[in-house]
N, C-alpha and C. Protein backbone atom coordinates (compact mmCIF):
# COMPACT_ATOMS: atom_id res chain seq x y z
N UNK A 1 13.63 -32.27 44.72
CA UNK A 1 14.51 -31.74 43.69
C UNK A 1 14.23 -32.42 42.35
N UNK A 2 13.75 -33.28 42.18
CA UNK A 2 13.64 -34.33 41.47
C UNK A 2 12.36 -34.23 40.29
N UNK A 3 11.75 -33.56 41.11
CA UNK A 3 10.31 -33.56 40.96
C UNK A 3 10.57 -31.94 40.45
N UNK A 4 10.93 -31.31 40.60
CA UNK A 4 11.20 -29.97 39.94
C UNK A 4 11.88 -29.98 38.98
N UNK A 5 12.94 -30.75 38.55
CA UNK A 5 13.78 -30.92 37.72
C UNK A 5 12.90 -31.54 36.38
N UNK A 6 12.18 -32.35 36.91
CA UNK A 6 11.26 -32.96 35.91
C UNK A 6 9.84 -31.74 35.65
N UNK A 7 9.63 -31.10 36.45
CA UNK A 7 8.27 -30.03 36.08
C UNK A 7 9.31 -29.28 35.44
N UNK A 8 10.21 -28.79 35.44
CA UNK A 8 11.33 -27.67 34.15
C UNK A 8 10.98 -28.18 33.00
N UNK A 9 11.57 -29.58 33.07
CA UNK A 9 11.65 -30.54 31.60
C UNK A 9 10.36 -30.45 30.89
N UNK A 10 9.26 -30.76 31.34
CA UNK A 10 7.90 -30.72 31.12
C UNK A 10 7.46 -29.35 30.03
N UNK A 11 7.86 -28.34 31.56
CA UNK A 11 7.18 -26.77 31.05
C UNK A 11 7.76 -26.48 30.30
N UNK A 12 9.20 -26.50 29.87
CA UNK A 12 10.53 -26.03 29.41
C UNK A 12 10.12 -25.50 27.58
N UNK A 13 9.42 -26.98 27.10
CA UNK A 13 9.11 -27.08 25.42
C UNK A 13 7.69 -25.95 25.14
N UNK A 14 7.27 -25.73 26.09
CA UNK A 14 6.12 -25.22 25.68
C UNK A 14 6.13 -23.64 26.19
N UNK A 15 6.91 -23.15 27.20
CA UNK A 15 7.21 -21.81 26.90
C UNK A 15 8.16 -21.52 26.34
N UNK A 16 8.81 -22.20 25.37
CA UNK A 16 9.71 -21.79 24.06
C UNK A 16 8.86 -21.37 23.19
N UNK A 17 7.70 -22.03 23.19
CA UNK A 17 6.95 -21.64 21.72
C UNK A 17 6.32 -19.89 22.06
N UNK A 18 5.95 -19.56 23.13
CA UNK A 18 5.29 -18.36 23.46
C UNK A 18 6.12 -17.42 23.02
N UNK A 19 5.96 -16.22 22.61
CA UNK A 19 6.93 -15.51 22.33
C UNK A 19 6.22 -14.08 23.37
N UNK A 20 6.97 -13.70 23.97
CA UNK A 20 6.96 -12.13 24.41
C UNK A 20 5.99 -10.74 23.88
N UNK A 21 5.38 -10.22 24.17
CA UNK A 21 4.91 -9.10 23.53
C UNK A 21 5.25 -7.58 24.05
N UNK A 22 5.84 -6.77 23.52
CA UNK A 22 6.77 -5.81 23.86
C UNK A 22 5.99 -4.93 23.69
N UNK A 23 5.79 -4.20 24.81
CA UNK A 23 4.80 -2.67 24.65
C UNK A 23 5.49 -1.48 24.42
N UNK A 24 5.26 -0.88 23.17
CA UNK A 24 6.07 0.25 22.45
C UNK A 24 5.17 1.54 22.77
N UNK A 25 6.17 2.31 23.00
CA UNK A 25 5.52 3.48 22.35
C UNK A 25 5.44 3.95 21.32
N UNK A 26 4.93 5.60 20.91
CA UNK A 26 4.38 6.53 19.75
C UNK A 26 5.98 6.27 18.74
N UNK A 27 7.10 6.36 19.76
CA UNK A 27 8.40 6.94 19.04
C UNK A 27 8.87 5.70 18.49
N UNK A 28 8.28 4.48 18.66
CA UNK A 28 9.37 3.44 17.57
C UNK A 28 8.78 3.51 16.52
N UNK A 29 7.70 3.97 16.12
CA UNK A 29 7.48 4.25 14.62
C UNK A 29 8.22 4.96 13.91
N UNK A 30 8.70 6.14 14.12
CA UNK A 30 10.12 6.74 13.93
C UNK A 30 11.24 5.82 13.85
N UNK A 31 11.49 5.28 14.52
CA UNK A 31 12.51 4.24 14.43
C UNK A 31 12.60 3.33 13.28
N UNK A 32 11.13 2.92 13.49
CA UNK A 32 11.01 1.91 12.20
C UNK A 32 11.38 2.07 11.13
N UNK A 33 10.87 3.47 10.99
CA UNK A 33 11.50 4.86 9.53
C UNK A 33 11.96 5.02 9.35
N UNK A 34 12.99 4.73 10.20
CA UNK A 34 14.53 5.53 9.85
C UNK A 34 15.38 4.75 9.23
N UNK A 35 16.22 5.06 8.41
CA UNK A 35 17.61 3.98 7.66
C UNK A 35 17.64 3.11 8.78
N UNK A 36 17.95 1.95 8.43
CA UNK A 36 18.25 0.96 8.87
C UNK A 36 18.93 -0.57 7.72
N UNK A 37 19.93 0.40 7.12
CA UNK A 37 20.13 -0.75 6.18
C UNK A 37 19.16 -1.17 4.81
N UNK A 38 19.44 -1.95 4.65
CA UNK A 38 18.55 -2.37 3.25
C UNK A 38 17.36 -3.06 3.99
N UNK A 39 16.81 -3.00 5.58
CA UNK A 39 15.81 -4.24 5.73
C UNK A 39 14.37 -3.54 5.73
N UNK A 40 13.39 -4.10 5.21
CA UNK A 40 12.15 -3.79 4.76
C UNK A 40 11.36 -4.56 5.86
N UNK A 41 10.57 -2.66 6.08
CA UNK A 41 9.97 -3.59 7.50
C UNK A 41 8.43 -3.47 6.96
N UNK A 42 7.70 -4.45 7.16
CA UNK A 42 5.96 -4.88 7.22
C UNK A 42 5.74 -4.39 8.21
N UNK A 43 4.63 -3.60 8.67
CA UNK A 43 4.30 -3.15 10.19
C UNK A 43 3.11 -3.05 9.75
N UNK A 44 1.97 -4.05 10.28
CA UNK A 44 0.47 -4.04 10.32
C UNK A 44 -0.01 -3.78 11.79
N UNK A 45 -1.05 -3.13 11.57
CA UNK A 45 -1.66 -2.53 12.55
C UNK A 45 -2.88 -3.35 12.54
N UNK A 46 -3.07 -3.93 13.74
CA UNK A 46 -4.33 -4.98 13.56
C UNK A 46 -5.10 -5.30 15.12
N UNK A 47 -6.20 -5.96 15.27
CA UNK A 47 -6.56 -6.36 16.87
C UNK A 47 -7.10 -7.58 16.52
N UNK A 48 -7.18 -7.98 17.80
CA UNK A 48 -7.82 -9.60 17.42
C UNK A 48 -9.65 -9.54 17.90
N UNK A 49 -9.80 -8.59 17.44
CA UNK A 49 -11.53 -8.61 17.49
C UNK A 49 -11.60 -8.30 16.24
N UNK A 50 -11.09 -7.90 15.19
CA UNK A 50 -11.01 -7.40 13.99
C UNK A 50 -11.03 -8.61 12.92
N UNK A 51 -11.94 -8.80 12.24
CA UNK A 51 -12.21 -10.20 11.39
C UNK A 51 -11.38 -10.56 10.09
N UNK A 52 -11.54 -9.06 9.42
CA UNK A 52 -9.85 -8.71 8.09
C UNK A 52 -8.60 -8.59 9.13
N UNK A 53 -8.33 -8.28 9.94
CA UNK A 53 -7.64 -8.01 10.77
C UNK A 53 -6.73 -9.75 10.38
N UNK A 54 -7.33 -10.75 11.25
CA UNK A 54 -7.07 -11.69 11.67
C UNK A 54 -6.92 -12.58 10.42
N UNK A 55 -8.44 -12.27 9.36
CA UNK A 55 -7.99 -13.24 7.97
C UNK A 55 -6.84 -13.22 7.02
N UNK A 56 -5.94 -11.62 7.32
CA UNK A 56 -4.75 -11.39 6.98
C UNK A 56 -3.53 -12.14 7.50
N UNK A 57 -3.68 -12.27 8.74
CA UNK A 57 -2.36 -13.27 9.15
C UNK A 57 -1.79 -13.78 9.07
N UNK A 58 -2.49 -15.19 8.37
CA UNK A 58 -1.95 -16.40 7.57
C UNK A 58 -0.04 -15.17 6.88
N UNK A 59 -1.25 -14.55 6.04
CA UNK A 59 0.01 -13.90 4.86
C UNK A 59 1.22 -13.45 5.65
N UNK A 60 0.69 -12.56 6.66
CA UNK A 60 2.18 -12.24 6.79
C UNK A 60 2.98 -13.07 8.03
N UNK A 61 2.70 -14.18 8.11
CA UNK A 61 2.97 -14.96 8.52
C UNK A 61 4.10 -16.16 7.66
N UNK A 62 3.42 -16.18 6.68
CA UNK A 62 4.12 -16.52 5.43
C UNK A 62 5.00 -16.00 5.10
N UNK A 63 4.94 -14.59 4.83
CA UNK A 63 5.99 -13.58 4.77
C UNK A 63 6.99 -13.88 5.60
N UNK A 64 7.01 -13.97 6.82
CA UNK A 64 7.78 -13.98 7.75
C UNK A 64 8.63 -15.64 7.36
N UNK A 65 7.82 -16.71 7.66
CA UNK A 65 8.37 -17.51 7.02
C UNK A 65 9.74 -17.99 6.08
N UNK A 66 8.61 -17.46 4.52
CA UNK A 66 9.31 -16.86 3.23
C UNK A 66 10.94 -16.41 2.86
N UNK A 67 11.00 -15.25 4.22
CA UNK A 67 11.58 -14.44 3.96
C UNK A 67 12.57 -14.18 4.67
N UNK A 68 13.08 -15.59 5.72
CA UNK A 68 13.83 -15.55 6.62
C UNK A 68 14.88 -15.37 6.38
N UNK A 69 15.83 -15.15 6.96
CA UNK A 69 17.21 -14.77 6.76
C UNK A 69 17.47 -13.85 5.42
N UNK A 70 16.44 -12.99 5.02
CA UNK A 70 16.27 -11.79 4.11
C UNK A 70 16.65 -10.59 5.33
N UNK A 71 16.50 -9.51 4.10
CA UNK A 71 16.60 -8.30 5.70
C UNK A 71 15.00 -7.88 5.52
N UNK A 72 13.97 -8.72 5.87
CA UNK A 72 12.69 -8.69 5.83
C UNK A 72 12.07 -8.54 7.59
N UNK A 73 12.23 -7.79 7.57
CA UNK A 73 11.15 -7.52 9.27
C UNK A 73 9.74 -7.41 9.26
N UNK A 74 8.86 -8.28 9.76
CA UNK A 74 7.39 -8.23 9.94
C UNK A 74 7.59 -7.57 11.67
N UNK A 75 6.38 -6.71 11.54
CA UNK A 75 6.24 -6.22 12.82
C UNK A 75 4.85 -6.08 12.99
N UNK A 76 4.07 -7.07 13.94
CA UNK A 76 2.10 -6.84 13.77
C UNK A 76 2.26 -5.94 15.28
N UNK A 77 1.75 -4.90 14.86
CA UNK A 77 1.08 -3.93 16.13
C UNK A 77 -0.18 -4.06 16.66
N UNK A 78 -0.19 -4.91 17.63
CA UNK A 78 -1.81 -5.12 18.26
C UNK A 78 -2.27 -3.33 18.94
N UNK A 79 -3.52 -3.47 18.52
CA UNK A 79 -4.39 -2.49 18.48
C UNK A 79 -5.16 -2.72 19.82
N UNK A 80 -5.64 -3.85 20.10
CA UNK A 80 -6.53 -4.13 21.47
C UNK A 80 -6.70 -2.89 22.43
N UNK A 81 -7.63 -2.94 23.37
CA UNK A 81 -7.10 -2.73 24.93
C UNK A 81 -6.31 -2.86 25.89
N UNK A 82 -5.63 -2.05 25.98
CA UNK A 82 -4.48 -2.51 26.88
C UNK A 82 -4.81 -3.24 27.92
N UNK A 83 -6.23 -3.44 28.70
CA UNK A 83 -6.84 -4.29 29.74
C UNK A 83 -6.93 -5.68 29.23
N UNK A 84 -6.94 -5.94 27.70
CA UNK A 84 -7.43 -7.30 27.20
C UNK A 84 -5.87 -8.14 26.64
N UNK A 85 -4.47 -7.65 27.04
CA UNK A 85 -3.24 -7.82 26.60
C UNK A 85 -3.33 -9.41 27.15
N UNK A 86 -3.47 -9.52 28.59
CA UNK A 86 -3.11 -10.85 29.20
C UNK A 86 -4.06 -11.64 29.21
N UNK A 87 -5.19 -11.23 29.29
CA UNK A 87 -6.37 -12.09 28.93
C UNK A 87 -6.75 -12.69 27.26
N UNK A 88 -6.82 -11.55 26.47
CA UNK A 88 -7.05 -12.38 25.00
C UNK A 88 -6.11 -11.79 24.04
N UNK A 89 -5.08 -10.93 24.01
CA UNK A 89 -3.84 -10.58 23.44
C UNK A 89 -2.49 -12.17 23.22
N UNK A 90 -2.47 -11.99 23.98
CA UNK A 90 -1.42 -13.21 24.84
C UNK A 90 -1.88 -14.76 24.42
N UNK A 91 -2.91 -15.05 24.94
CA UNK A 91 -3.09 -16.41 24.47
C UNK A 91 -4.27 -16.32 23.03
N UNK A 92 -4.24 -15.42 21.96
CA UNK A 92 -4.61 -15.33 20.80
C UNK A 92 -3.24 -15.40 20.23
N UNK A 93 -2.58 -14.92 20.55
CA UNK A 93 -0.80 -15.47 19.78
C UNK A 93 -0.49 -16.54 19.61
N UNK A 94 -0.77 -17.03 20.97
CA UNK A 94 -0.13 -18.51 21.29
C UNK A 94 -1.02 -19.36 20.82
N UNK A 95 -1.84 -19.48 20.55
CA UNK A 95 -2.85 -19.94 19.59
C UNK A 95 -3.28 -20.15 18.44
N UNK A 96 -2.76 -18.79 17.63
CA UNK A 96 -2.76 -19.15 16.26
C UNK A 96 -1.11 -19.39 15.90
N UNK A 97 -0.30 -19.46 17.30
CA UNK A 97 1.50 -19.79 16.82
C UNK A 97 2.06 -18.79 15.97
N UNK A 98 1.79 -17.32 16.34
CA UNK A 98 2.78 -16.40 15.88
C UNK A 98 3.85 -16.14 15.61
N UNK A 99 4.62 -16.21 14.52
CA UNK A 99 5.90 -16.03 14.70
C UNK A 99 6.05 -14.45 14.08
N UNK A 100 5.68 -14.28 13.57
CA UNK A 100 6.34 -12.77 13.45
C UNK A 100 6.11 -11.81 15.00
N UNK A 101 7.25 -11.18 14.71
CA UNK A 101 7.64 -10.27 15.86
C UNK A 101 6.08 -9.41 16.68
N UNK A 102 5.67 -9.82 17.66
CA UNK A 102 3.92 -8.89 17.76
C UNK A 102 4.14 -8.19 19.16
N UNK A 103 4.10 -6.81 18.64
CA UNK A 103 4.18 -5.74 19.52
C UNK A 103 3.15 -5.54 20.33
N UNK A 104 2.80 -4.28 20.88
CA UNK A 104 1.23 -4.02 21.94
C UNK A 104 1.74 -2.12 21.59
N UNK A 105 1.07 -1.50 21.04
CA UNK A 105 0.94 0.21 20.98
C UNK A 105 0.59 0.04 22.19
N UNK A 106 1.27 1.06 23.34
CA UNK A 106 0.88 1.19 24.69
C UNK A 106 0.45 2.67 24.31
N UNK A 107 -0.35 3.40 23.84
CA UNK A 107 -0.71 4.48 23.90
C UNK A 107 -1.98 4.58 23.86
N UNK A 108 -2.41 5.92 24.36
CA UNK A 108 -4.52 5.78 25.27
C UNK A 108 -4.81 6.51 24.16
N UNK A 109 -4.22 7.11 23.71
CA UNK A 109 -4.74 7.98 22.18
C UNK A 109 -4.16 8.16 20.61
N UNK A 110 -5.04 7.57 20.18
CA UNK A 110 -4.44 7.16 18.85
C UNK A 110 -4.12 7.87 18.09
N UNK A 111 -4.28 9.58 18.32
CA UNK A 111 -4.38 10.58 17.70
C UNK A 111 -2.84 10.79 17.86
N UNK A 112 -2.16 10.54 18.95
CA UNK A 112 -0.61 10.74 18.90
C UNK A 112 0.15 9.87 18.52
N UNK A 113 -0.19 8.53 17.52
CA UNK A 113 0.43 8.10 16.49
C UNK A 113 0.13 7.93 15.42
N UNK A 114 -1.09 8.02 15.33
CA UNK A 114 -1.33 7.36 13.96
C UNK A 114 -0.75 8.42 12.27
N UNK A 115 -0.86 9.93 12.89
CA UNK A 115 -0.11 10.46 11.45
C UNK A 115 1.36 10.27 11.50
N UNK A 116 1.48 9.71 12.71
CA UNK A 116 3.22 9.30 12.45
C UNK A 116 3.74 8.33 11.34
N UNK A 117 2.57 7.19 11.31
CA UNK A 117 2.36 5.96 10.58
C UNK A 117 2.05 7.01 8.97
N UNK A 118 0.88 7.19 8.68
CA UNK A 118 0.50 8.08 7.26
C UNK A 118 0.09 9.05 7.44
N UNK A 119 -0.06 10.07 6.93
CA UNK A 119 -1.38 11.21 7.26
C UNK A 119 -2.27 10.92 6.24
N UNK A 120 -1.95 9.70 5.28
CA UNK A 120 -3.66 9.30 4.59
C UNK A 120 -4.35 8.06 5.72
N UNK A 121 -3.75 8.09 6.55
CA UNK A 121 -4.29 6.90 7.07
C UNK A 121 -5.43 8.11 8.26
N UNK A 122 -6.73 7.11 8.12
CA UNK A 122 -7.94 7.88 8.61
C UNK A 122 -8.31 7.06 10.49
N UNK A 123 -7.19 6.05 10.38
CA UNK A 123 -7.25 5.21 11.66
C UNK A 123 -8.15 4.06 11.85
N UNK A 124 -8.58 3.72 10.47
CA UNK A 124 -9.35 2.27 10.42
C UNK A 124 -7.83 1.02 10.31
N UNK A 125 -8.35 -0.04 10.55
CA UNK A 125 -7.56 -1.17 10.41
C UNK A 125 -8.27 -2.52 9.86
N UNK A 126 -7.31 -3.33 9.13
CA UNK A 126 -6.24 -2.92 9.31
C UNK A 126 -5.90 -2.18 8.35
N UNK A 127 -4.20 -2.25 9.09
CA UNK A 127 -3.78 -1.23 8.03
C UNK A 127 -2.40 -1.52 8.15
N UNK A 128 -1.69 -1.32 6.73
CA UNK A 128 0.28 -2.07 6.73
C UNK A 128 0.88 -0.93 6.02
N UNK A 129 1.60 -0.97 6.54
CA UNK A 129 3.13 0.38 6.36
C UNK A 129 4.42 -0.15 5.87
N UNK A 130 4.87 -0.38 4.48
CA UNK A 130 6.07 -1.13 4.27
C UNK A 130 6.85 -0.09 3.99
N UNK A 131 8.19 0.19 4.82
CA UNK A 131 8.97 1.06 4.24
C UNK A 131 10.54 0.12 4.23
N UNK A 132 11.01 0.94 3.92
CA UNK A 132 12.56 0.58 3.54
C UNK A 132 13.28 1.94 3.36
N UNK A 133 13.29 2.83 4.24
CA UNK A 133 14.19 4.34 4.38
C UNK A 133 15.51 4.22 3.36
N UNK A 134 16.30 3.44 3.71
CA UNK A 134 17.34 3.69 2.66
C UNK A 134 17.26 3.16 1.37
N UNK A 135 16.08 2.72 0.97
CA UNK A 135 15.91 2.62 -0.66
C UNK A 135 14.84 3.74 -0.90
N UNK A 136 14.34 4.53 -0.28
CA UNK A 136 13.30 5.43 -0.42
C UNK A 136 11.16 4.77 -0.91
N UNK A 137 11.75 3.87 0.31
CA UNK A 137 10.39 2.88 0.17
C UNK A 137 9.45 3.23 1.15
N UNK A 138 8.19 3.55 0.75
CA UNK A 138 7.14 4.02 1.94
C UNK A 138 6.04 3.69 1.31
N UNK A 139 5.42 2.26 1.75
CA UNK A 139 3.64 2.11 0.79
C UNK A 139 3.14 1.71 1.79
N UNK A 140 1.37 2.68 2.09
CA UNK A 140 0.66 2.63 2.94
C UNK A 140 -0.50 1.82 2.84
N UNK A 141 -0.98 1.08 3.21
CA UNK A 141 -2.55 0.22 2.62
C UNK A 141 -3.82 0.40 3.67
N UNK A 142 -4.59 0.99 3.52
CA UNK A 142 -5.89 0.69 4.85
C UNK A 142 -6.30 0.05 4.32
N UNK A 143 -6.83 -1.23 4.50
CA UNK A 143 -7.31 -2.26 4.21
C UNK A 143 -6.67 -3.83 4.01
N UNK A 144 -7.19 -4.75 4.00
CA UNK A 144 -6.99 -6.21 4.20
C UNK A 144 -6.07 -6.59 3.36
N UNK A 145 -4.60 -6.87 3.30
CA UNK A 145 -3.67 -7.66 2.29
C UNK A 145 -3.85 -8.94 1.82
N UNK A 146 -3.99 -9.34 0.89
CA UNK A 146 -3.55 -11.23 0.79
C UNK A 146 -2.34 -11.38 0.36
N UNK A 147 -1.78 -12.25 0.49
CA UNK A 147 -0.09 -13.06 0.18
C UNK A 147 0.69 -12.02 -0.82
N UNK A 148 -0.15 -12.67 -2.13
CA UNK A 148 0.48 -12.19 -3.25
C UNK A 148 0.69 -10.36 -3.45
N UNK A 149 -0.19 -10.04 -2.81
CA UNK A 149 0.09 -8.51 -2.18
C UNK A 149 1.10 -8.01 -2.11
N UNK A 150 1.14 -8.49 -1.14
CA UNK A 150 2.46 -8.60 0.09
C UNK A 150 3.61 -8.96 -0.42
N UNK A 151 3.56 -10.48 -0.96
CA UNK A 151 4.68 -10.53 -1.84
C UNK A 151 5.53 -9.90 -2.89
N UNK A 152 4.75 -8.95 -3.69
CA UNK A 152 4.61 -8.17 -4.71
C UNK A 152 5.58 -7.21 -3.75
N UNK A 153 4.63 -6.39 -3.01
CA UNK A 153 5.15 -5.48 -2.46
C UNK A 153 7.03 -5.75 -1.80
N UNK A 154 6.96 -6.76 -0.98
CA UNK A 154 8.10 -6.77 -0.21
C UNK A 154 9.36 -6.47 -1.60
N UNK A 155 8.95 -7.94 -2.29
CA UNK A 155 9.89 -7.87 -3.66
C UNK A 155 10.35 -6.77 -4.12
N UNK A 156 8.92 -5.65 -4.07
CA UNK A 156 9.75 -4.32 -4.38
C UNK A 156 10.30 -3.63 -4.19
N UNK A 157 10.30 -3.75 -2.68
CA UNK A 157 10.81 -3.02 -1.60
C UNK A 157 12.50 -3.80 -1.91
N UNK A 158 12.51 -4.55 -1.96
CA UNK A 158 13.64 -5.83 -2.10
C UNK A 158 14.76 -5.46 -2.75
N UNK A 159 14.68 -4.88 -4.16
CA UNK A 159 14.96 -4.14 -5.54
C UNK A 159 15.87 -3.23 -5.13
């Protein structure tokens, strides 16, 4: 008993830091869209084989940071293989210490979400979706953000 009590204590600090990855479907993008108050959600679409993908992080990571106890929601949508979730999904999080919220698109065809996200979006990544429905906020980016970007943007969304 003793000896278990002490392997809890041990393991206990270090799967606090892991955080969960929640496999969504096509329809919470809708969700995301919809009024929800004044909170401005970041939703990047990214994989971790993806090199802009990954050099973006830092930022909205920062963001997340930044912007805590704002009504600021970061949401990173891993793009991967759904075969590569537990193998290099999972401990690529825990690794670079993710804290913003990181989903998994469980869908086999990208064609049934991605004009949900933009219909300028051509399905390269990455790619970030900031809306804010009840201020009438919707800005789409294909391509790589840095900080001040981002910052810019949220701020406006903010307004």
């Amino acid at each position: 008993m003793l000896r278990l009590l002490l392997l809890l204590l041990l393991v206990s600090p270090f799967a606090s830091t892991a955080q969960d990855i929640v496999f969504v479907k096509a329809d919470e993008i809708a969700r995301w869209k919809a009024p929800a108050g004044d909170t401005v959600r970041v939703i990047n679409f990214w994989a971790t084989w993806c090199q802009p993908c990954v050099a973006e992080l830092p930022a909205f990571e920062k963001i997340t940071a930044e912007y805590a106890g704002r009504p600021v929601q970061v949401i990173l949508v891993c793009t991967d293989f759904k075969r590569d979730v537990d193998t290099r999904v999972r401990p690529f999080v825990q690794k670079k210490k993710l804290r913003s919220q990181v989903v998994f698109m469980d869908e086999s065809n990208p064609n049934k979400w991605i004009d949900s996200v933009s219909p300028e979006w051509s399905g390269a990544i990455p790619a970030t979706l900031i809306v804010c429905p009840a201020k009438g906020v919707e800005r789409f980016f294909e391509q790589q953000l840095d900080y001040e970007t981002l910052r810019k943007e949220v701020e406006a969304a903010l307004r």
